[in-house]
PDB file of N, CA and C in Angstrom:
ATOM      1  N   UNK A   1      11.242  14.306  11.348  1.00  0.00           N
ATOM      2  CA  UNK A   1      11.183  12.872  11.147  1.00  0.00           C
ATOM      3  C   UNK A   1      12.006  12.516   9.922  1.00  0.00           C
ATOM      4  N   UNK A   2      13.061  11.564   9.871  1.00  0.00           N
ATOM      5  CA  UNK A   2      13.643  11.286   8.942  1.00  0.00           C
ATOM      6  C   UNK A   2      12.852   9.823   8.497  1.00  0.00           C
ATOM      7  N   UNK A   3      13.213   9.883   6.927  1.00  0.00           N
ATOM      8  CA  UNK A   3      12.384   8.709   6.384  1.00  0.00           C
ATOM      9  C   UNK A   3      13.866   7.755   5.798  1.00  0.00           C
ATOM     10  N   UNK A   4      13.360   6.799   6.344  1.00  0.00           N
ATOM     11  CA  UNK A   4      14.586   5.557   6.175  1.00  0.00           C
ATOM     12  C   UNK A   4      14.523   5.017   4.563  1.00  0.00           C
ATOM     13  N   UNK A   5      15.589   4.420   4.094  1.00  0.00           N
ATOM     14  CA  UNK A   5      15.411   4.655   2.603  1.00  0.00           C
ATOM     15  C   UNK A   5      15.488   3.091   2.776  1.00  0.00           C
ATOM     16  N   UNK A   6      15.086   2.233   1.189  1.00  0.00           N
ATOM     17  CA  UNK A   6      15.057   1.163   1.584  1.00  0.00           C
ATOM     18  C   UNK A   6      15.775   0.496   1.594  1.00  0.00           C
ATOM     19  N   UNK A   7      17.151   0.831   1.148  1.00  0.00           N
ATOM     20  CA  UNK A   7      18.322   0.301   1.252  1.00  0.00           C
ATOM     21  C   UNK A   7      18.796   0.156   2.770  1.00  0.00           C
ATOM     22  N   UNK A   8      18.220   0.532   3.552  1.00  0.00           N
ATOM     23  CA  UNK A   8      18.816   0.902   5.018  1.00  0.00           C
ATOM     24  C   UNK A   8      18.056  -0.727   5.282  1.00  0.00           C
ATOM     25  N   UNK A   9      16.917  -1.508   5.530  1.00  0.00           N
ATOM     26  CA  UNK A   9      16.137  -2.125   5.964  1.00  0.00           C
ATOM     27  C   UNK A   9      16.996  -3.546   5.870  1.00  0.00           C
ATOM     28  N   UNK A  10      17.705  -3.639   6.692  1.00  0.00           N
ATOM     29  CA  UNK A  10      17.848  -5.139   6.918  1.00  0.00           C
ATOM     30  C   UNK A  10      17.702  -5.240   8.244  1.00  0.00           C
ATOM     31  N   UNK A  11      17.629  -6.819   8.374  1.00  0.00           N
ATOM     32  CA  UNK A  11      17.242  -7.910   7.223  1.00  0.00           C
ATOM     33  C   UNK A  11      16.308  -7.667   6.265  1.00  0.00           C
ATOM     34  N   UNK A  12      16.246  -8.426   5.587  1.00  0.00           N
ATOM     35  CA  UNK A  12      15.200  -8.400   4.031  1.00  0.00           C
ATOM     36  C   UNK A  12      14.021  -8.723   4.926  1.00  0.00           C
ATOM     37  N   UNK A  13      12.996  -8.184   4.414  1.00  0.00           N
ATOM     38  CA  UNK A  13      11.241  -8.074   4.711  1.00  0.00           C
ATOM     39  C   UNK A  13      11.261  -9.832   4.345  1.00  0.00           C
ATOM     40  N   UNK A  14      10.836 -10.467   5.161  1.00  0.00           N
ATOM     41  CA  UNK A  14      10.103 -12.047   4.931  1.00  0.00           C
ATOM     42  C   UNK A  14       9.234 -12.391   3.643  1.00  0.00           C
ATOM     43  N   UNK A  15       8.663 -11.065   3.758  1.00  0.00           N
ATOM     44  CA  UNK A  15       7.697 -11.479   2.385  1.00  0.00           C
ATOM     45  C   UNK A  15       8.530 -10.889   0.739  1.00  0.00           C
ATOM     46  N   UNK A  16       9.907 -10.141   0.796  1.00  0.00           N
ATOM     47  CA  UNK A  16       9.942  -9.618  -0.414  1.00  0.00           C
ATOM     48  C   UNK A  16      10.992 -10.841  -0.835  1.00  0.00           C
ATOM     49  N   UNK A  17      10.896 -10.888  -2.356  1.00  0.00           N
ATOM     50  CA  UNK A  17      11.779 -12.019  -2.700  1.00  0.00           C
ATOM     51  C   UNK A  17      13.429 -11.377  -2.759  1.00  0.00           C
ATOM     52  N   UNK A  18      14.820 -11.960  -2.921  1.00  0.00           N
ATOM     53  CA  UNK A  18      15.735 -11.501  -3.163  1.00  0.00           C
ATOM     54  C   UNK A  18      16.067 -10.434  -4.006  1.00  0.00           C
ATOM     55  N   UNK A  19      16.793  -9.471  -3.829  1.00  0.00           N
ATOM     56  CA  UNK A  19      16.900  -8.117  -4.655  1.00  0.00           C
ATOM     57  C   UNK A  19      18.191  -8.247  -4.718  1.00  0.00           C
ATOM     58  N   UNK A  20      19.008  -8.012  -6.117  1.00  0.00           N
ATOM     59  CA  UNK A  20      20.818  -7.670  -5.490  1.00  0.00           C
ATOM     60  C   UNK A  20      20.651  -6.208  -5.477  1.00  0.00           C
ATOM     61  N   UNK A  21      21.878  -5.983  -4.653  1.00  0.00           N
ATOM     62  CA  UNK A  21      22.314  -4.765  -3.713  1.00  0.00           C
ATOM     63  C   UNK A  21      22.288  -3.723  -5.204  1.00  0.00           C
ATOM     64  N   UNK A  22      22.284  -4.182  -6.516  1.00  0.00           N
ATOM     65  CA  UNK A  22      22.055  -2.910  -6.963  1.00  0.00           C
ATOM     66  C   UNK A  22      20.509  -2.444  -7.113  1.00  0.00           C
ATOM     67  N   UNK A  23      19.953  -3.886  -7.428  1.00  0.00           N
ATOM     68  CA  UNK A  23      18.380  -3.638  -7.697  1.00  0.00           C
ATOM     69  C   UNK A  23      17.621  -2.768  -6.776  1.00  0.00           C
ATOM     70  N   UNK A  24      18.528  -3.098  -5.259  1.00  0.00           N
ATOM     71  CA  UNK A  24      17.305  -2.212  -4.304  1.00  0.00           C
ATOM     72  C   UNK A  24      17.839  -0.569  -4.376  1.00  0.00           C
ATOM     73  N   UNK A  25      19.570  -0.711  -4.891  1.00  0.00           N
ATOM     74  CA  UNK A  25      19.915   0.562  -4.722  1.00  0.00           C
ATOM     75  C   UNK A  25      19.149   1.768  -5.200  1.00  0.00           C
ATOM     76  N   UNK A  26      18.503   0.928  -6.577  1.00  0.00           N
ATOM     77  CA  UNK A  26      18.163   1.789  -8.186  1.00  0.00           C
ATOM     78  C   UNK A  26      16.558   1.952  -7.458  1.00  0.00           C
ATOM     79  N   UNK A  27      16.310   0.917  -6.798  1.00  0.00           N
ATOM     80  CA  UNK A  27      14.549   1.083  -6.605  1.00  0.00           C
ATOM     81  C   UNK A  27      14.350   2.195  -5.702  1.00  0.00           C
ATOM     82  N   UNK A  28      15.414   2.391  -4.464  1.00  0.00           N
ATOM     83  CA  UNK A  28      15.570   3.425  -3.368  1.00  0.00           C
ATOM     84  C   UNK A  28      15.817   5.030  -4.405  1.00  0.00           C
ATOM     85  N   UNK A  29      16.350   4.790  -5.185  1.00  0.00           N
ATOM     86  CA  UNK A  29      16.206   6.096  -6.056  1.00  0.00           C
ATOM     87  C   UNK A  29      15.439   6.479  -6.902  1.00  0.00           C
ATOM     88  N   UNK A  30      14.672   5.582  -7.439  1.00  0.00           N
ATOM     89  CA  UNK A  30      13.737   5.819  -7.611  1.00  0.00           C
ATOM     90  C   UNK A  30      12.433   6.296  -6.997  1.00  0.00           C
ATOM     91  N   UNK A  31      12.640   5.794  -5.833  1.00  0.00           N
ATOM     92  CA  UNK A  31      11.266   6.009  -4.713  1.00  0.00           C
ATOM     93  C   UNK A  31      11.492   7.473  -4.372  1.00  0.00           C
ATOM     94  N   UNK A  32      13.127   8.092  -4.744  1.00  0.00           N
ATOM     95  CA  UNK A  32      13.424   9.531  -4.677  1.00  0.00           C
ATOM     96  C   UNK A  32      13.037  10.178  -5.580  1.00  0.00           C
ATOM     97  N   UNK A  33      12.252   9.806  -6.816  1.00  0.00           N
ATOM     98  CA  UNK A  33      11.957  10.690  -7.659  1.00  0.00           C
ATOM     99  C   UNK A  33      12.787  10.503  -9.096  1.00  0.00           C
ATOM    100  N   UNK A  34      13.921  10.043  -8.791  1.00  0.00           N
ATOM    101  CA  UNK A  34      14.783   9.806 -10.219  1.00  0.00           C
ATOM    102  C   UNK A  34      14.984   9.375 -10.998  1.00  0.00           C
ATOM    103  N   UNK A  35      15.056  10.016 -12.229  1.00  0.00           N
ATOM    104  CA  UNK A  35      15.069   9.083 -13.454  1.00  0.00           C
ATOM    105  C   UNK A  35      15.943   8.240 -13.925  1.00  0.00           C
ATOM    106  N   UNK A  36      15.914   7.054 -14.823  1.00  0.00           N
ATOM    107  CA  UNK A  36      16.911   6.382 -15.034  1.00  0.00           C
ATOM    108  C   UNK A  36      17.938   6.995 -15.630  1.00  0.00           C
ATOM    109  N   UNK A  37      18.379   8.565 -16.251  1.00  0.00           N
ATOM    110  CA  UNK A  37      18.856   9.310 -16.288  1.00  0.00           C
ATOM    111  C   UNK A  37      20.260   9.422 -15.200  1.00  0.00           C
ATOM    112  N   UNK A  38      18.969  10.188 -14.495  1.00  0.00           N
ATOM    113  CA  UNK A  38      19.863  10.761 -13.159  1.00  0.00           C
ATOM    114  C   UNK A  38      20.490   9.803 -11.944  1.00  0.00           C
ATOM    115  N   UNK A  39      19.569   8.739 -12.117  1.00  0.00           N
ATOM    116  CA  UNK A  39      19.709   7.597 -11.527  1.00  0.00           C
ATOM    117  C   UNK A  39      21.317   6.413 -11.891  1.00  0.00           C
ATOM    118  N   UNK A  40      21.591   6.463 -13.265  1.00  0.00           N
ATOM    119  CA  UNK A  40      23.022   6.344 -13.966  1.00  0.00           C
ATOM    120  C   UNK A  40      23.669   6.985 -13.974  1.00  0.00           C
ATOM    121  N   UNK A  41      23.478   8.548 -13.686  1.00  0.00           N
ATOM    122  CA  UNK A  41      24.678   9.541 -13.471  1.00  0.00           C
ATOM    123  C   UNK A  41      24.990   9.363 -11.820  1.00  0.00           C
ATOM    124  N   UNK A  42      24.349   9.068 -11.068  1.00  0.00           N
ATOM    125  CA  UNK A  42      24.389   9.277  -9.558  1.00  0.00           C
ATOM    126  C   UNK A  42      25.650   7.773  -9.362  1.00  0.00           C
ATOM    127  N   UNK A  43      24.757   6.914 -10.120  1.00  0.00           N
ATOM    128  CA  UNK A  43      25.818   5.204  -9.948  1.00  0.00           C
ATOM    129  C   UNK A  43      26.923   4.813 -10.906  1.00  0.00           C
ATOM    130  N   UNK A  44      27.245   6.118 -11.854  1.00  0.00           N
ATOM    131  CA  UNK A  44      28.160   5.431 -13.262  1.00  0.00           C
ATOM    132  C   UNK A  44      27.603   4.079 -13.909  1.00  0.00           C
ATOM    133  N   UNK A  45      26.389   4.545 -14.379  1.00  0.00           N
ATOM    134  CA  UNK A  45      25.760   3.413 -15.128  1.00  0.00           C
ATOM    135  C   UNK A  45      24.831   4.330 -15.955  1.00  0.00           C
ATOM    136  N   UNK A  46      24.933   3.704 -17.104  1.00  0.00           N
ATOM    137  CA  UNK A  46      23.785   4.038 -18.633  1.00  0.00           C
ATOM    138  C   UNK A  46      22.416   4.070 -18.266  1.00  0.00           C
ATOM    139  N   UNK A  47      21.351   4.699 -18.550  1.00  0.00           N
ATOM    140  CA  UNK A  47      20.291   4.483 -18.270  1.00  0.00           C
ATOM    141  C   UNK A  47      19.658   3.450 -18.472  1.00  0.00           C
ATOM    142  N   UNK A  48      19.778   3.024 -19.291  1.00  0.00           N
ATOM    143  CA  UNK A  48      19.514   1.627 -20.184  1.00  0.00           C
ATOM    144  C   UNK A  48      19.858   0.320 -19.282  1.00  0.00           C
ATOM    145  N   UNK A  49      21.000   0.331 -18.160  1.00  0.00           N
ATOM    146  CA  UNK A  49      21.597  -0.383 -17.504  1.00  0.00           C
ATOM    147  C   UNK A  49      20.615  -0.852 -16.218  1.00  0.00           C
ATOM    148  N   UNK A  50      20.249   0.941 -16.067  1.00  0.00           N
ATOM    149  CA  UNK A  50      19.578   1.124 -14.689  1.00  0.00           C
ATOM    150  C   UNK A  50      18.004   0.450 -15.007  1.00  0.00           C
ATOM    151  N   UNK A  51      17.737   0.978 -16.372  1.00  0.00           N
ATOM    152  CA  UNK A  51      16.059   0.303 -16.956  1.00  0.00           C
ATOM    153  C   UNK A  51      16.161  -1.352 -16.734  1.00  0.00           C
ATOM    154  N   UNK A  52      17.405  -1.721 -17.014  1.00  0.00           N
ATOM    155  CA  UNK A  52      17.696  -3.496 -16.830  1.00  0.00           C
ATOM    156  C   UNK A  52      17.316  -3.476 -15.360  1.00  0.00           C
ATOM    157  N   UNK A  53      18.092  -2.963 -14.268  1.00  0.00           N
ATOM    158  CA  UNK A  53      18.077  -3.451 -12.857  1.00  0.00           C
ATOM    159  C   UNK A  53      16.556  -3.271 -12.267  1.00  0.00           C
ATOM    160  N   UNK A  54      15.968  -2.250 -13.252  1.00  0.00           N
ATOM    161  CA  UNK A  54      14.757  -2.168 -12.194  1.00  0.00           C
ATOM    162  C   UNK A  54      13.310  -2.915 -13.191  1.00  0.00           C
ATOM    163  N   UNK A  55      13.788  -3.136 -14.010  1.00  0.00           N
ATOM    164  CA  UNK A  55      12.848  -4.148 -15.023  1.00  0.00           C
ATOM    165  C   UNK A  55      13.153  -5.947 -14.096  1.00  0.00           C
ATOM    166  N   UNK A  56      14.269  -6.133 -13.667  1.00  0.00           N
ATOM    167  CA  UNK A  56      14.706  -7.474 -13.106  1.00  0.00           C
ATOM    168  C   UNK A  56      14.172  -7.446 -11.853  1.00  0.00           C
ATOM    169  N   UNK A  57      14.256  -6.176 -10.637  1.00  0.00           N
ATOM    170  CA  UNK A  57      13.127  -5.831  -9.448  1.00  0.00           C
ATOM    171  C   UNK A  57      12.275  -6.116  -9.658  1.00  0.00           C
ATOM    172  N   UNK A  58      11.545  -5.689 -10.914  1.00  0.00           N
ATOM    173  CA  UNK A  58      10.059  -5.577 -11.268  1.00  0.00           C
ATOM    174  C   UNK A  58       9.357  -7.178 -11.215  1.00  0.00           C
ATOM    175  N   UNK A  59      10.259  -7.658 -11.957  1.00  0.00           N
ATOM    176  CA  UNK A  59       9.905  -9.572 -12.259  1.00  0.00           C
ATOM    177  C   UNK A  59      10.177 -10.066 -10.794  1.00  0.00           C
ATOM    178  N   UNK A  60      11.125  -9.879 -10.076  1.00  0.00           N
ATOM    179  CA  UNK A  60      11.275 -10.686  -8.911  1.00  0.00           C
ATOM    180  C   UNK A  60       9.999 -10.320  -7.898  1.00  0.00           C
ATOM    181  N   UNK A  61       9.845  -8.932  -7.698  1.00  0.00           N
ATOM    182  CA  UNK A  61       8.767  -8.514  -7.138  1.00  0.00           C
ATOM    183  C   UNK A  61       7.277  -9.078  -7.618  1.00  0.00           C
ATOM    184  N   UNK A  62       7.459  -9.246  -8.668  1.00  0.00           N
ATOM    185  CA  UNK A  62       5.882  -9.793  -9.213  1.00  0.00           C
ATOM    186  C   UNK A  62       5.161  -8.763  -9.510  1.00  0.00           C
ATOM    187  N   UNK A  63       5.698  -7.340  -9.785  1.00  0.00           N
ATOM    188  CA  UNK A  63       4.774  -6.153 -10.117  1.00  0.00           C
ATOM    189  C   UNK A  63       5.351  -5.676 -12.001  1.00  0.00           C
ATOM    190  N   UNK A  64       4.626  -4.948 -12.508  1.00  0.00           N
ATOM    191  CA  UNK A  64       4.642  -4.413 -13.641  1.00  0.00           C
ATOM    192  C   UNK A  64       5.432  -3.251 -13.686  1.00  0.00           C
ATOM    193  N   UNK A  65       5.315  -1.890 -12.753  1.00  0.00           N
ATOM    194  CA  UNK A  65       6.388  -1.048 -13.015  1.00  0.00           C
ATOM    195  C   UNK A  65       6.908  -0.586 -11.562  1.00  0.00           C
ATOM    196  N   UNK A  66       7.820   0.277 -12.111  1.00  0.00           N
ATOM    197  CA  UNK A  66       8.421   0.798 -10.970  1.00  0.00           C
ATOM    198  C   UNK A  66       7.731   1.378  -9.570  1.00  0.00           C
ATOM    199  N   UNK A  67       6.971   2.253 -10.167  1.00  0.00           N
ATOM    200  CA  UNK A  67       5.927   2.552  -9.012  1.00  0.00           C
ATOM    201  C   UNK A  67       5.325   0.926  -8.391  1.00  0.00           C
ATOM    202  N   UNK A  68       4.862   0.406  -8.752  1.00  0.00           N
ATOM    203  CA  UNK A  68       4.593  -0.669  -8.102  1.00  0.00           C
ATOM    204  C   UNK A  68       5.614  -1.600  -7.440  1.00  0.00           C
ATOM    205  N   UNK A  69       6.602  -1.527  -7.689  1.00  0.00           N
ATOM    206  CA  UNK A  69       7.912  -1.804  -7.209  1.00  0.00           C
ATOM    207  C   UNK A  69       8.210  -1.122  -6.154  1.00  0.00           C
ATOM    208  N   UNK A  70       8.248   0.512  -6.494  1.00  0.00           N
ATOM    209  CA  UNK A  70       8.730   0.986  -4.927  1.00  0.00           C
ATOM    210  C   UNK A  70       7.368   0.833  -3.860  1.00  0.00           C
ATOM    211  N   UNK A  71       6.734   0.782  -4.613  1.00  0.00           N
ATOM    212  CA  UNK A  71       5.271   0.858  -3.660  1.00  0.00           C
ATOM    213  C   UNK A  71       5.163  -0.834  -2.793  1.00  0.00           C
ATOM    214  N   UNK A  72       5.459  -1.553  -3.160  1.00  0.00           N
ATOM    215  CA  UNK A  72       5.622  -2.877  -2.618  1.00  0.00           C
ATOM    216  C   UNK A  72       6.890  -2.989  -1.605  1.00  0.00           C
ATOM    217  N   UNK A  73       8.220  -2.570  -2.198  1.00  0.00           N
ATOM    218  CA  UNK A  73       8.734  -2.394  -1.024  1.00  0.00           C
ATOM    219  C   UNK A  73       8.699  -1.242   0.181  1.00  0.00           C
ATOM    220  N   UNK A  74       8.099  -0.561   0.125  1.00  0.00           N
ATOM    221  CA  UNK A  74       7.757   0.258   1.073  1.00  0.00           C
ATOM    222  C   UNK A  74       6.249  -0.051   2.405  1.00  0.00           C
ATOM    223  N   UNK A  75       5.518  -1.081   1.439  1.00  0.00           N
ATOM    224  CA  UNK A  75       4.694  -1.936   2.274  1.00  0.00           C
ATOM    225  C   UNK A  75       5.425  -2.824   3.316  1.00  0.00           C
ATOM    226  N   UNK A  76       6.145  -3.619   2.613  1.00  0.00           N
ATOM    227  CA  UNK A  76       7.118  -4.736   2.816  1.00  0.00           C
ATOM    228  C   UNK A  76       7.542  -4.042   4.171  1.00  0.00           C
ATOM    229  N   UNK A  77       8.541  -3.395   4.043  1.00  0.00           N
ATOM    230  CA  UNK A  77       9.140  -2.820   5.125  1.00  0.00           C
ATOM    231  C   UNK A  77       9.249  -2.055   5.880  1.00  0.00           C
ATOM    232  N   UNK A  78       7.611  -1.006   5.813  1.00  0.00           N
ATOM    233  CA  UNK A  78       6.784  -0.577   7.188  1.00  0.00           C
ATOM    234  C   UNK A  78       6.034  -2.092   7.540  1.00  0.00           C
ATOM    235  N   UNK A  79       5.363  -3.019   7.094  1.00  0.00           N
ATOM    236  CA  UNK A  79       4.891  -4.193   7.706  1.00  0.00           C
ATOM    237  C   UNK A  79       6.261  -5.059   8.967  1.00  0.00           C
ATOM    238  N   UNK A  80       6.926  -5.287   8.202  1.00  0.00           N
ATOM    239  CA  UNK A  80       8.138  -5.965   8.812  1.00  0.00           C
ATOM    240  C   UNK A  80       8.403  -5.261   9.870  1.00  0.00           C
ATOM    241  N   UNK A  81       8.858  -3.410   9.700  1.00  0.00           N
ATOM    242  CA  UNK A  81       9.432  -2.590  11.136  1.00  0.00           C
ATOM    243  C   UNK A  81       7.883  -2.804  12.095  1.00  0.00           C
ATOM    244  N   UNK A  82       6.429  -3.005  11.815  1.00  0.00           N
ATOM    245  CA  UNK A  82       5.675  -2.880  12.819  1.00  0.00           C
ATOM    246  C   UNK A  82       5.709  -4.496  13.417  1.00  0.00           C
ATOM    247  N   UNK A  83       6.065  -5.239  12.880  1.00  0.00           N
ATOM    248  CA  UNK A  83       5.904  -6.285  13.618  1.00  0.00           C
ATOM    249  C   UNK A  83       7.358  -6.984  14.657  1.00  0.00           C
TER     250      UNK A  83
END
């Protein structure tokens, strides 16, 4: 079984608010395990850059951290593929 990443999921889930294409990139790598580290070496971006994109997810989403971030979009868009 392959697991779809969330960058793959369009259209956008109805219920998640707008993400730009880097915010969901950084959140999908994250949901891989990676640090904002490895996560700026993978995209040519500073960690510090990547802490911006997924601190700006975080506010649009309406959650506090990352885990709650990837954890919301991963609701989002098993809800959306079952319906």
């Amino acid at each position: 079984m392959r697991l779809a990443t969330l960058t793959e999921s369009s259209p956008r889930p109805a219920g998640l608010p707008a993400l730009t294409d880097r915010q969901r990139t950084c959140l999908d790598l994250a949901a891989r395990g990676l640090t904002s580290s490895a996560i700026g070496a993978r995209l040519g971006l500073s960690p510090r850059t990547v802490d911006e994109h997924l601190l700006a997810a975080c506010a649009a989403l309406g959650v506090r951290t990352r885990i709650q971030a990837v954890a919301r979009m991963a609701l989002e868009s098993r809800t959306a593929r079952s319906h």
